[in-house]
N, C-alpha and C. Protein backbone atom coordinates (compact mmCIF):
# COMPACT_ATOMS: atom_id res chain seq x y z
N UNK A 1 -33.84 -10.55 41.75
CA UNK A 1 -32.45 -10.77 41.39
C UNK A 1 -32.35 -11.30 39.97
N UNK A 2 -33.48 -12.31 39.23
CA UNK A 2 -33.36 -12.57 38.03
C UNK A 2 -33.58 -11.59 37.02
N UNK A 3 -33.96 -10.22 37.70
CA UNK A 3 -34.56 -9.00 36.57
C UNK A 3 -32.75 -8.53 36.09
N UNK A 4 -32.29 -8.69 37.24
CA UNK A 4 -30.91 -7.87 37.55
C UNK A 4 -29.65 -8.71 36.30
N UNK A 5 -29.96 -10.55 36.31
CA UNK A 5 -29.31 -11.55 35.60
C UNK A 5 -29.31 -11.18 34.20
N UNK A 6 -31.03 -11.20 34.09
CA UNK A 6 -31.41 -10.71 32.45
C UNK A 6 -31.00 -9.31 32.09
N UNK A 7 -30.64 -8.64 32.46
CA UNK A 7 -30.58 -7.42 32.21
C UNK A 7 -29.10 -7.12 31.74
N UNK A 8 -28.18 -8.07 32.54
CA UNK A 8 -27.15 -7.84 32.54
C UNK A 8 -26.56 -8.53 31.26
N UNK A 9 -27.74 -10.01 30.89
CA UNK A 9 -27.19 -10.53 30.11
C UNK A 9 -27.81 -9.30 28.39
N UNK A 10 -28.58 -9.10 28.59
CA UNK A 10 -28.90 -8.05 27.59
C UNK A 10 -27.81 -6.85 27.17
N UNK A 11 -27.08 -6.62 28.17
CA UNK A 11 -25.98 -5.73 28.33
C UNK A 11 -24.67 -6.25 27.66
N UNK A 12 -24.88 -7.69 27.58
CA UNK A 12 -23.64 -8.25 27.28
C UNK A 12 -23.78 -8.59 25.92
N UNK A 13 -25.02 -8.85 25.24
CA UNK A 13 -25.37 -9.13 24.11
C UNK A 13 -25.33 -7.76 23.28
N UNK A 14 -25.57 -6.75 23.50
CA UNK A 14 -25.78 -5.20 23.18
C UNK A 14 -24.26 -4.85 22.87
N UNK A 15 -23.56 -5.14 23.91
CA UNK A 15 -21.73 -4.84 24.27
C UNK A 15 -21.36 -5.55 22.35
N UNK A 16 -21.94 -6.66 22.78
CA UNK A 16 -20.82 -7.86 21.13
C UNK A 16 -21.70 -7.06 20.06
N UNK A 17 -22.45 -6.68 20.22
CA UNK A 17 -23.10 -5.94 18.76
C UNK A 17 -22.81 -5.21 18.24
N UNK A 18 -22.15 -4.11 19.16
CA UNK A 18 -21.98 -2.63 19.29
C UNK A 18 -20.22 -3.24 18.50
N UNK A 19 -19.35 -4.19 19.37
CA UNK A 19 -18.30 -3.94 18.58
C UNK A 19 -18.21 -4.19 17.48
N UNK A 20 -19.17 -5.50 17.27
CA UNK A 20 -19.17 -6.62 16.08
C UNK A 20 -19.14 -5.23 15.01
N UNK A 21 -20.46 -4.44 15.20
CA UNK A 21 -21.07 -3.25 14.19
C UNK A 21 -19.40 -2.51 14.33
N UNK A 22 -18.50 -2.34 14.94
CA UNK A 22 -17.36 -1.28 14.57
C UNK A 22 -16.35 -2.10 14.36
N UNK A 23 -16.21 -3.36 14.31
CA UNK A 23 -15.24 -4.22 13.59
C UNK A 23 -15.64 -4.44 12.10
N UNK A 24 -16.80 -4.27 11.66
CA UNK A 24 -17.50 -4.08 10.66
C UNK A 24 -17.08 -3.06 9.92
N UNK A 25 -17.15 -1.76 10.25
CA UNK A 25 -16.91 -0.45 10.14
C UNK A 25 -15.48 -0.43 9.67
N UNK A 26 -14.55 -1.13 10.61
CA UNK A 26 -12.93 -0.65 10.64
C UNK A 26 -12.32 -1.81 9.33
N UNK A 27 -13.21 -2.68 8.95
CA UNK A 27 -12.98 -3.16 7.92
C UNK A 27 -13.20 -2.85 6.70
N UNK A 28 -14.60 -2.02 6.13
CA UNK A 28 -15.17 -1.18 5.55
C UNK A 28 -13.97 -0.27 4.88
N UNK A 29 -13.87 0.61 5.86
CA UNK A 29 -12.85 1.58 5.90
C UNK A 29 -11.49 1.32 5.08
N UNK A 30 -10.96 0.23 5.87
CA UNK A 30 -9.59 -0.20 5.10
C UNK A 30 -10.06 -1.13 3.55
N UNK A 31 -10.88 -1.45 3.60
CA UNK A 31 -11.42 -1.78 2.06
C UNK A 31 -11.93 -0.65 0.93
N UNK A 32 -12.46 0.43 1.58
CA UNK A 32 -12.29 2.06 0.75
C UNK A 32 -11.03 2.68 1.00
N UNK A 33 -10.18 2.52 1.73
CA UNK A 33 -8.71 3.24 1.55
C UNK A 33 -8.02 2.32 0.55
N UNK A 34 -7.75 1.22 0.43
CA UNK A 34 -7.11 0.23 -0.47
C UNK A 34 -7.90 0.68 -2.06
N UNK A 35 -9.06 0.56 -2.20
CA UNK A 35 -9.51 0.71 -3.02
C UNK A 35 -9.39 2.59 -3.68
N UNK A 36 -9.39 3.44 -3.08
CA UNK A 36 -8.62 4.47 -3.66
C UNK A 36 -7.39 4.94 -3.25
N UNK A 37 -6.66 3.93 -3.35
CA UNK A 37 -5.03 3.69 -3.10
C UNK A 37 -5.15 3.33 -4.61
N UNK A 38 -5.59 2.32 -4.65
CA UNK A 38 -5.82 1.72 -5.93
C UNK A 38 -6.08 1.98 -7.38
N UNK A 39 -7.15 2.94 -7.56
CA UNK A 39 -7.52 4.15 -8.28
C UNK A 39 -6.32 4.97 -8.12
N UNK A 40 -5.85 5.57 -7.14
CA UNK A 40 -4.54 6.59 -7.31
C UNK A 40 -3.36 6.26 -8.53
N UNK A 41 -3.40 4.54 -7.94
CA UNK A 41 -2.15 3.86 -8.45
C UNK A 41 -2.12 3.95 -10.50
N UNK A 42 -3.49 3.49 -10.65
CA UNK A 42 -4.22 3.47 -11.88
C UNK A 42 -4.01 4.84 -12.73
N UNK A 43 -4.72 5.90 -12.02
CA UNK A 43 -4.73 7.21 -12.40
C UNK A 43 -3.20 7.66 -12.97
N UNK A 44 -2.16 7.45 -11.80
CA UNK A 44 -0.97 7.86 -12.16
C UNK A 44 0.00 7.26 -13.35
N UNK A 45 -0.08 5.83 -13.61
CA UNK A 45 0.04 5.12 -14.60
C UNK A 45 -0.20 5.76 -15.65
N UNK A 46 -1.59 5.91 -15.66
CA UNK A 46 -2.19 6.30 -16.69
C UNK A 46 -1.84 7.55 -17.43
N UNK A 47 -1.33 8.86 -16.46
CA UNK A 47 -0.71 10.00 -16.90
C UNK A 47 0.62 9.65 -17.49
N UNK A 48 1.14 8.42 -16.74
CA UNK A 48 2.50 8.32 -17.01
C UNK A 48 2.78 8.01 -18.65
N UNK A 49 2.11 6.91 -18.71
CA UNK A 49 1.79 5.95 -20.07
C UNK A 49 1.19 7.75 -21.49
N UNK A 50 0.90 8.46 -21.15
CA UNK A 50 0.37 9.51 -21.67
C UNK A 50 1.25 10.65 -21.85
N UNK A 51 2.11 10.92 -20.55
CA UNK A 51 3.03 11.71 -21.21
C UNK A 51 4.31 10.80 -21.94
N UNK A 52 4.41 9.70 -21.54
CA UNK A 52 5.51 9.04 -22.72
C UNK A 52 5.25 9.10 -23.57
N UNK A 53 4.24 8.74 -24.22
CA UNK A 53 3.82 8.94 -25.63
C UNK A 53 4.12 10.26 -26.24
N UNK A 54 3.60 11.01 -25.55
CA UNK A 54 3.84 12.50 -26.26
C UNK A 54 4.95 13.04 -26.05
N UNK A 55 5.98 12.09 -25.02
CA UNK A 55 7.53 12.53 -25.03
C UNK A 55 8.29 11.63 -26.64
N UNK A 56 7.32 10.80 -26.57
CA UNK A 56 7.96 10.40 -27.80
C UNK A 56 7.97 10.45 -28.66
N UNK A 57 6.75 11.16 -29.13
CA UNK A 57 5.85 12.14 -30.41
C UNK A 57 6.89 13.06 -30.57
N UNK A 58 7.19 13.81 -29.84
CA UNK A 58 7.78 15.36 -29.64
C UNK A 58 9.48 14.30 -30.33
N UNK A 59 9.90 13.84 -29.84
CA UNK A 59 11.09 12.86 -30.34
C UNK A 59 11.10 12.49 -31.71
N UNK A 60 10.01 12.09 -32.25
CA UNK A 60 9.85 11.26 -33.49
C UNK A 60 10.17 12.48 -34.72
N UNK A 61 9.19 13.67 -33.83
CA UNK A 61 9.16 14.99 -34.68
C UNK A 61 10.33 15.66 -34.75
N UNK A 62 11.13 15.42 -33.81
CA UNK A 62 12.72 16.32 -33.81
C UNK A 62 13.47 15.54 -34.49
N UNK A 63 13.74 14.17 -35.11
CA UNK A 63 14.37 13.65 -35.55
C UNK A 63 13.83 13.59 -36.87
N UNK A 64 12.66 13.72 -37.70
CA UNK A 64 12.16 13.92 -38.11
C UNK A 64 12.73 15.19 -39.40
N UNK A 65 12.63 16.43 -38.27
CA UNK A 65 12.77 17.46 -38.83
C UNK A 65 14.33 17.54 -38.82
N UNK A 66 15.08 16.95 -38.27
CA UNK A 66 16.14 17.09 -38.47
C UNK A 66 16.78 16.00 -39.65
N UNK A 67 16.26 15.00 -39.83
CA UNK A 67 16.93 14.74 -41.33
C UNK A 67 16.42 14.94 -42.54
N UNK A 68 15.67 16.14 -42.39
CA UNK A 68 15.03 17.01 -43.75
C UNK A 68 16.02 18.05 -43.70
């Protein structure tokens, strides 16, 4: 009956590992989705900040050519 105790308690120790290891995982996860959420956020800025400029280039040049 004590083979049956230990065994079971092995089962129970195996059980918290197994989730511990996928609570692990599901945290992982949401720390690489945030993080290229993040990068997205960056990236798009970055186009943004890039075409203003050259909306405002294109501006500088029309006003430009227009009081010549």
């Amino acid at each position: 009956m004590e083979l049956v105790g230990q065994a079971g308690i092995g089962l129970v120790q195996w059980t918290r590992e197994v989730h511990e290891e996928a609570n692990q995982a599901r945290k992982k996860v949401v720390e690489l989705k945030l993080h290229r959420q993040e990068q997205a956020t960056a990236k798009h800025e970055k186009l943004k900040q890039a075409y203003l400029r050259k909306k405002l280039e294109e501006l500088k040049a029309a006003s430009n050519a227009n009081q010549t």
